[in-house]
Protein backbone atom coordinates (compact mmCIF):
# COMPACT_ATOMS: atom_id res chain seq x y z
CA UNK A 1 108.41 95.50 105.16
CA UNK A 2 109.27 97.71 102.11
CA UNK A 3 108.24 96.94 98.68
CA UNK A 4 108.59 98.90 95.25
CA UNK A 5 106.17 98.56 92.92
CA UNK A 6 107.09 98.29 89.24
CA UNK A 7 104.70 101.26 87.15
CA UNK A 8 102.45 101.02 84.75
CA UNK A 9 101.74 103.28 81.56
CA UNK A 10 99.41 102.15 78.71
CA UNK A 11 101.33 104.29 76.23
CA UNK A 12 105.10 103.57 76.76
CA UNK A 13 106.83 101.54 78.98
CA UNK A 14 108.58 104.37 82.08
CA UNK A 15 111.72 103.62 83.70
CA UNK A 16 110.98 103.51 87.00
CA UNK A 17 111.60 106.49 89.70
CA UNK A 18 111.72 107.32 92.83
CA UNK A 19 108.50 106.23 94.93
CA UNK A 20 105.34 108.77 95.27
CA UNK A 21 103.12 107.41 98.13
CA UNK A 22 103.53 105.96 101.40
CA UNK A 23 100.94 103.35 102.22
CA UNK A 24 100.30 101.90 106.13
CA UNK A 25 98.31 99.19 106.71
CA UNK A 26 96.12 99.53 109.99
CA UNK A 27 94.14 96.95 109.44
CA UNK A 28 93.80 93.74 106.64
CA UNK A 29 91.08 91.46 107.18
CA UNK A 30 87.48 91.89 106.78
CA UNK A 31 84.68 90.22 108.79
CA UNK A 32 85.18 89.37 112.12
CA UNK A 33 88.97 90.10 113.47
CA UNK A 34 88.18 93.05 115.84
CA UNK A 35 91.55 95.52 115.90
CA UNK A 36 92.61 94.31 112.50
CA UNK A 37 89.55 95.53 110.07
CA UNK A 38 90.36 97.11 106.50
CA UNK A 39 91.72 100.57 107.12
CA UNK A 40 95.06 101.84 105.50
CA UNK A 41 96.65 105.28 105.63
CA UNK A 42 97.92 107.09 102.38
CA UNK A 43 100.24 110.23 101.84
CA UNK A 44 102.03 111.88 98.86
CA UNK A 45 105.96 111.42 100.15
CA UNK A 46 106.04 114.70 99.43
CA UNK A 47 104.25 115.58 102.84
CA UNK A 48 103.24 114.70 106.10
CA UNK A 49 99.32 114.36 105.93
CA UNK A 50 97.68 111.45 105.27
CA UNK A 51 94.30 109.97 104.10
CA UNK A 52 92.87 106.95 105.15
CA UNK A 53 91.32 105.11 103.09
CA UNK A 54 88.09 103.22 104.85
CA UNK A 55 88.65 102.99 108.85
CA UNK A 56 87.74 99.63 110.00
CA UNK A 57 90.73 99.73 112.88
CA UNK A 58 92.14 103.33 113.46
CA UNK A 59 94.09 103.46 117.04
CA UNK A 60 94.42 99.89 117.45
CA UNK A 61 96.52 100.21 113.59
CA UNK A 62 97.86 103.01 114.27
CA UNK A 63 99.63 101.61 117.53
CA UNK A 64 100.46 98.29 116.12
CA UNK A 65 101.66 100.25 112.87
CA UNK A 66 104.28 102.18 115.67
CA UNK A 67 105.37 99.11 117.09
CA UNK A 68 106.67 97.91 113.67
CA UNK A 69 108.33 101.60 113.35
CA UNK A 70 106.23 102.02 109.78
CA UNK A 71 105.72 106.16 111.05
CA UNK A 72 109.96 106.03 110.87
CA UNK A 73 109.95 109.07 107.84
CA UNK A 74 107.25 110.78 109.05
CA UNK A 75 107.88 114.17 110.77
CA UNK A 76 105.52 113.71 113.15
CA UNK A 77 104.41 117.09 115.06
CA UNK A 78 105.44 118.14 118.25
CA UNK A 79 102.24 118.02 120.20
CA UNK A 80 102.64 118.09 124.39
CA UNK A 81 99.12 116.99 124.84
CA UNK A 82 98.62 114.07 123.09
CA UNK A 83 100.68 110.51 122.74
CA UNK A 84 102.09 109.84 119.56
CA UNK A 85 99.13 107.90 118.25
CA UNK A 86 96.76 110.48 119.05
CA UNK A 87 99.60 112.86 117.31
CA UNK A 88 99.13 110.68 114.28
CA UNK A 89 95.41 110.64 114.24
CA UNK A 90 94.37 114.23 115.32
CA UNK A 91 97.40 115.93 113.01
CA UNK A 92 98.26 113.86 110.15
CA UNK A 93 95.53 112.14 109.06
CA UNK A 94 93.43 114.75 106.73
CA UNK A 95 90.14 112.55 106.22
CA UNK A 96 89.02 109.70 105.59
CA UNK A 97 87.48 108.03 102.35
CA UNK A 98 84.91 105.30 103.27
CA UNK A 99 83.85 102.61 100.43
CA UNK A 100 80.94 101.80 102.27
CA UNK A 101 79.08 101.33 105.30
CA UNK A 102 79.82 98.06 106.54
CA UNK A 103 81.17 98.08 110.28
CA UNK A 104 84.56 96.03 109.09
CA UNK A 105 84.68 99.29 107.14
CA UNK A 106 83.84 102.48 109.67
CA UNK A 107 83.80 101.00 113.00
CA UNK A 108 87.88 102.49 113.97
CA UNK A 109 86.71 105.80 112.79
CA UNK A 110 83.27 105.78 115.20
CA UNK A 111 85.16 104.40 118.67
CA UNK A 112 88.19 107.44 118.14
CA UNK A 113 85.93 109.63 117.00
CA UNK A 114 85.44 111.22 120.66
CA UNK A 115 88.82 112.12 120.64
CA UNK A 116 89.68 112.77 116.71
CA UNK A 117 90.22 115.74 115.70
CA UNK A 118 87.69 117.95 112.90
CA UNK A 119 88.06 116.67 109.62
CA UNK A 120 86.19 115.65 106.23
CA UNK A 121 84.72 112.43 105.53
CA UNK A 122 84.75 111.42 102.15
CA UNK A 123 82.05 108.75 100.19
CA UNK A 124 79.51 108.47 97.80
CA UNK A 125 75.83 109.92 98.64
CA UNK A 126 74.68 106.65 99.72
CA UNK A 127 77.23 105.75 101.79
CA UNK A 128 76.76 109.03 104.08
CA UNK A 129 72.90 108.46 104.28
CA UNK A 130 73.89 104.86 105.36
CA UNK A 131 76.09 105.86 108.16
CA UNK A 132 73.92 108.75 109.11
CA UNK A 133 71.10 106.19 109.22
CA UNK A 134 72.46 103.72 110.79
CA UNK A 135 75.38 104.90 113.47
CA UNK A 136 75.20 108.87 113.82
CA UNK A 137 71.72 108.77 114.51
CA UNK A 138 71.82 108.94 118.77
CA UNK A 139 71.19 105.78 118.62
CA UNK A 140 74.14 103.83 118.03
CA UNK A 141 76.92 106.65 118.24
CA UNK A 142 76.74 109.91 118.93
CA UNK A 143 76.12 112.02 115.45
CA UNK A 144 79.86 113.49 115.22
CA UNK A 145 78.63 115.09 111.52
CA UNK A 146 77.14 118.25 110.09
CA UNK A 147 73.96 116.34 108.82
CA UNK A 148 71.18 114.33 110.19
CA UNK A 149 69.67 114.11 113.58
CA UNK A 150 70.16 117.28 116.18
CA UNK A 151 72.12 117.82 117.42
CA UNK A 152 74.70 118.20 115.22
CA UNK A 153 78.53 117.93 116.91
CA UNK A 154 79.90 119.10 113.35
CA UNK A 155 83.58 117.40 113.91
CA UNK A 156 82.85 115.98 111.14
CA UNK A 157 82.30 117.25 107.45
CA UNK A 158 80.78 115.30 105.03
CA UNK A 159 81.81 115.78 101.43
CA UNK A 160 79.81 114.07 98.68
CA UNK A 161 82.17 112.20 95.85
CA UNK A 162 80.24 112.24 92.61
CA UNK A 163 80.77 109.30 89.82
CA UNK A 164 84.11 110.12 87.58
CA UNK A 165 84.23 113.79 89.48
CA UNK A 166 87.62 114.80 90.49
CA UNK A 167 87.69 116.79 93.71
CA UNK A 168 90.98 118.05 95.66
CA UNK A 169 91.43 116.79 98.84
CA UNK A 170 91.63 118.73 101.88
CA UNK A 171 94.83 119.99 103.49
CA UNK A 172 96.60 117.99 100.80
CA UNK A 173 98.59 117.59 97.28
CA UNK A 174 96.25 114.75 96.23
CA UNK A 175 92.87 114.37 93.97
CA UNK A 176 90.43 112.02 94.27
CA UNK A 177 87.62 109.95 91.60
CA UNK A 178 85.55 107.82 92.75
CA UNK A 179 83.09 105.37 91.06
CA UNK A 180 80.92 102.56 92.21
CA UNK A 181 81.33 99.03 92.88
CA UNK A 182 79.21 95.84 93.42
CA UNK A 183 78.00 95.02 96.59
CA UNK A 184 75.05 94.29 99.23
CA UNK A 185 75.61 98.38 100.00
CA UNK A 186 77.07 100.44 97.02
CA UNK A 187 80.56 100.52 97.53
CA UNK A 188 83.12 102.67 96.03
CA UNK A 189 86.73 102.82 94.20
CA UNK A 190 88.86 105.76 94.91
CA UNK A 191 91.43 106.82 92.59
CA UNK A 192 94.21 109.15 94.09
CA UNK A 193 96.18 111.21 92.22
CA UNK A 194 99.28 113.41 92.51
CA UNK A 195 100.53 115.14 89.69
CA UNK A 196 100.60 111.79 86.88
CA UNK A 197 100.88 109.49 89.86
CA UNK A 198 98.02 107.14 90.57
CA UNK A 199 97.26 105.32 93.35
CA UNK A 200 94.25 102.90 93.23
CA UNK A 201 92.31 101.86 96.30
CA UNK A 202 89.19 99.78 95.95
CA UNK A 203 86.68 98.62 98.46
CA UNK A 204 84.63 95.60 98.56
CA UNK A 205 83.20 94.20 95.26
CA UNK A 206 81.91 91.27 93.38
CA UNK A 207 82.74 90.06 89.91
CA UNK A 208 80.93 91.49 86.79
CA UNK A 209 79.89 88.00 85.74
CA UNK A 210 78.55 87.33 89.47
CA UNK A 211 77.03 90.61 90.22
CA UNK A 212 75.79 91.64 86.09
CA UNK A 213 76.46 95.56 86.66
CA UNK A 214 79.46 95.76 84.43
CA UNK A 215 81.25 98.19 87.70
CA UNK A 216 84.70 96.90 87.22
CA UNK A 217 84.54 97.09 83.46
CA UNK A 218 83.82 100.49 83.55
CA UNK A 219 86.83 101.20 86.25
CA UNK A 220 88.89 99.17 83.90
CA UNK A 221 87.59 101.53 80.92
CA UNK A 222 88.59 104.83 82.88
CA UNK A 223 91.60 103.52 84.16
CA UNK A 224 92.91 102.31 80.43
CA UNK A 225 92.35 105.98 79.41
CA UNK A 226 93.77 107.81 82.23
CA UNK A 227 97.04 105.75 82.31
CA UNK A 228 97.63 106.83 78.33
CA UNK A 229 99.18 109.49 79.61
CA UNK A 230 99.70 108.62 83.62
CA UNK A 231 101.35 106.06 85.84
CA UNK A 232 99.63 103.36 87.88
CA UNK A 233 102.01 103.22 91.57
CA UNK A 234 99.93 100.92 92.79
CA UNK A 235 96.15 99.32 93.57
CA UNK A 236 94.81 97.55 96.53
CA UNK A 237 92.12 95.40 95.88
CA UNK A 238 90.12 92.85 97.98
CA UNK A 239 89.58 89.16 97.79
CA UNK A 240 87.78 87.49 100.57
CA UNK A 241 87.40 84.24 99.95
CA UNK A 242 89.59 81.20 98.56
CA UNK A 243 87.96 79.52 95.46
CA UNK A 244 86.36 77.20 96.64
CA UNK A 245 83.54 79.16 97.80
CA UNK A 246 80.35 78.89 95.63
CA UNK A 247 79.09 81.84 93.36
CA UNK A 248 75.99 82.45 95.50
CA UNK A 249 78.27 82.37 98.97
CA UNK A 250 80.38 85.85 97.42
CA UNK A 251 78.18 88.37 98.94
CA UNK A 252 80.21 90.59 96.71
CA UNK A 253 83.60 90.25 96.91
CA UNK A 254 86.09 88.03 94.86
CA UNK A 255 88.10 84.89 94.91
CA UNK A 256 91.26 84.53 93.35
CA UNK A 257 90.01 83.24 90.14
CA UNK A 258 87.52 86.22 89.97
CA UNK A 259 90.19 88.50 90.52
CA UNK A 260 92.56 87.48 87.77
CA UNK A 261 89.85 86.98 85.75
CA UNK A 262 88.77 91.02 86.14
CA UNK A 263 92.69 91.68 85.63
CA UNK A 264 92.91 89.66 82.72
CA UNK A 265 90.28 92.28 81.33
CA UNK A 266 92.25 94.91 82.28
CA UNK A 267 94.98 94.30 80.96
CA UNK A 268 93.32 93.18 77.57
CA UNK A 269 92.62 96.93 77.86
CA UNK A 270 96.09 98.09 78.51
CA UNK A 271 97.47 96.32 75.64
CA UNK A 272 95.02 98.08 72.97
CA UNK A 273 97.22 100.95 73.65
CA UNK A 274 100.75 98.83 73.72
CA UNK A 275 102.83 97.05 71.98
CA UNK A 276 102.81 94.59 75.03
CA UNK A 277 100.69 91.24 75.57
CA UNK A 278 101.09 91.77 79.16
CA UNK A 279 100.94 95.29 80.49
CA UNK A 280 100.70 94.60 83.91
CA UNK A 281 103.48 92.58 84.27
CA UNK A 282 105.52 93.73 87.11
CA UNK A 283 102.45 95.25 88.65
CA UNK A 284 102.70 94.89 92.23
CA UNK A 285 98.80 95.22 93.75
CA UNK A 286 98.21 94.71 97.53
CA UNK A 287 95.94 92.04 98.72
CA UNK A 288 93.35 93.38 101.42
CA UNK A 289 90.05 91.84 103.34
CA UNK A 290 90.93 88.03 103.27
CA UNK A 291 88.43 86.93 105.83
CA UNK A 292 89.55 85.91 108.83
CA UNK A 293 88.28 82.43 110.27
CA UNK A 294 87.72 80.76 113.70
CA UNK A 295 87.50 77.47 111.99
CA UNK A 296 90.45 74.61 112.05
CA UNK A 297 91.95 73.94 108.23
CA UNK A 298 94.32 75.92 106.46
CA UNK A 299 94.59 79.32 107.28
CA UNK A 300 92.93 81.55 104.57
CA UNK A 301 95.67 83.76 103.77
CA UNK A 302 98.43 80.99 102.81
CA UNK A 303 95.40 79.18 100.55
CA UNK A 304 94.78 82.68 98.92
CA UNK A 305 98.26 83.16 98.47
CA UNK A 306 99.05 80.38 96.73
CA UNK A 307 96.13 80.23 94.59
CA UNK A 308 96.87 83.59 93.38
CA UNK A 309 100.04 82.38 92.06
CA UNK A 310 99.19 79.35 90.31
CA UNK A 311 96.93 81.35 88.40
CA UNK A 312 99.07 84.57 88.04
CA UNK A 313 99.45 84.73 83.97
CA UNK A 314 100.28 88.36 83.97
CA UNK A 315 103.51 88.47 86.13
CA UNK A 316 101.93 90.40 88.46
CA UNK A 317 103.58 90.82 92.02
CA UNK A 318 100.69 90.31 94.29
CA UNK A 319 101.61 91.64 98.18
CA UNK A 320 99.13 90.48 101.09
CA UNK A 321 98.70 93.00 103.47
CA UNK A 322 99.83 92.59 106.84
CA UNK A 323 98.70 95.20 109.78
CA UNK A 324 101.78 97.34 110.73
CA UNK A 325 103.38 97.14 107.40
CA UNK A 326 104.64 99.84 105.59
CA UNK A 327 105.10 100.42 101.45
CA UNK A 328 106.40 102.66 99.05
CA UNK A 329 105.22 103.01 95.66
């Protein structure tokens, strides 16, 4: 599947252009689907090195991602000793940006991380002290990092993202903000940049009227000023849950009415700086972590789906995200 996304500029409406990021979806559910947990890969089409962005299900996306031919413009490298998807993972994927520390979130990049190759991983403080706490501690994985508990196998580096800081990222074109999110462990929002592209990829989070930390607002805030004078390709945002689950059941994440509710603010925002009532119209943003369910009713994702719609004011195109699939924004 290929999708364009229409752009958005608080200043002045932009014709649109050709696309500026290539976005794979390894995994799209969170909870309990094992080889289908919230992990996407992300590169400038300018190059052949991605990021992923959290790393729920690595090798099991990356092969089902193959079967569906969503590598077919990459120039992948010419290695004799590997398979393709080990090709993929040990040569073209740069690092990887974890929101948090949840398992749905990290457990891909702990099983292939015997046979990954060196590289940085990228999160707020807390979220490194969580997984150094709580996986590589020789306890329950081997401690693949250059912190913590001895000894130290140093494959991987861990680089601190600081609040509104822009870093460069590794062995790549793009930049990278982060801020923080609501949820039972901090999680985190990572904005991606190349040149005035932005790409927008945030992890799990609750509502600001559920969780009363004002997170999103404050995303919404930055992201209002930095698109006076850049382009928003695209977001990916979570929701969970249909609406019919209670307040106190969120655990922090968001329902469809929670989630055009936060949009709704943001593009209140957007239109301080417009002459439009609806800046985000035309928006595509890609649905990620509807929870996957043993139970008998409707399935989740159809329910989500078509609650989103009924209460899509904006005109936003909203895309579920389906494992194997492949975008361009």
């Amino acid at each position: 599947m290929l999708a364009y996304v229409g752009l958005v500029q608080a200043g002045n409406a932009k014709a649109p252009s050709s696309a500026a990021f290539e976005l794979i979806t390894l995994g799209d559910s969170g909870g309990i689907q094992d080889g289908n947990l919230s992990a996407f890969l992300l590169r400038s089409l300018t190059e052949n090195n991605y990021i992923a962005l959290d790393a729920g299900s690595i090798v099991n996306g990356i092969d089902v991602a193959l079967e569906h031919n969503a590598f077919a413009k990459l120039a992948i490298a010419n290695d004799p000793e590997w398979h393709t998807n080990g090709t993929i993972l040990r040569q073209h994927v740069k690092g990887y940006f974890i929101s948090h520390g949840h398992l749905d979130h990290t457990a891909g990049m702990l099983i292939s991380s015997p046979q990954d190759s060196s590289k940085p991983i990228y999160a707020l403080p807390s979220v490194h002290q969580t997984m150094l706490d709580t996986y590589f501690n020789w306890q329950a994985w081997a401690n693949f990092t250059d912190r913590g508990i001895k000894p130290q196998l140093k494959k991987y580096q861990l680089i601190d993202l600081m609040p509104k800081q822009t870093l460069a990222i590794k062995d790549t074109s793009l930049n990278v903000t982060a801020m923080s999110l609501s949820h039972p462990l901090e999680s985190a929002v990572f904005i991606i940049e190349k040149g005035d592209d932005l790409f927008v990829y945030f992890g799990d989070t609750g509502p600001d009227a559920v969780e009363k930390q004002g997170k999103l607002k404050a995303v919404w805030q930055y992201l209002a000023q930095q698109l006076k004078s850049k382009t928003l390709r695209a977001m990916v945002i979570e929701v969970s849950f249909d609406n019919q689950r209670p307040n106190n059941l969120l655990f922090g994440h968001l329902t469809p009415k929670w989630l055009m509710t936060e949009l709704n603010q943001f593009n209140s925002l957007l239109a301080t700086t417009t002459d439009k009532d609806t800046p985000l119209q035309g928006a595509q943003i890609v649905i990620s972590h509807i929870k996957y369910s043993l139970a008998k009713g409707p399935d989740p994702r159809i329910v989500i789906k078509q609650q989103l719609e009924q209460a899509n004011n904006l005109g936003i195109k909203f895309i579920l995200a389906k494992q194997g699939q492949r975008l361009e924004f």
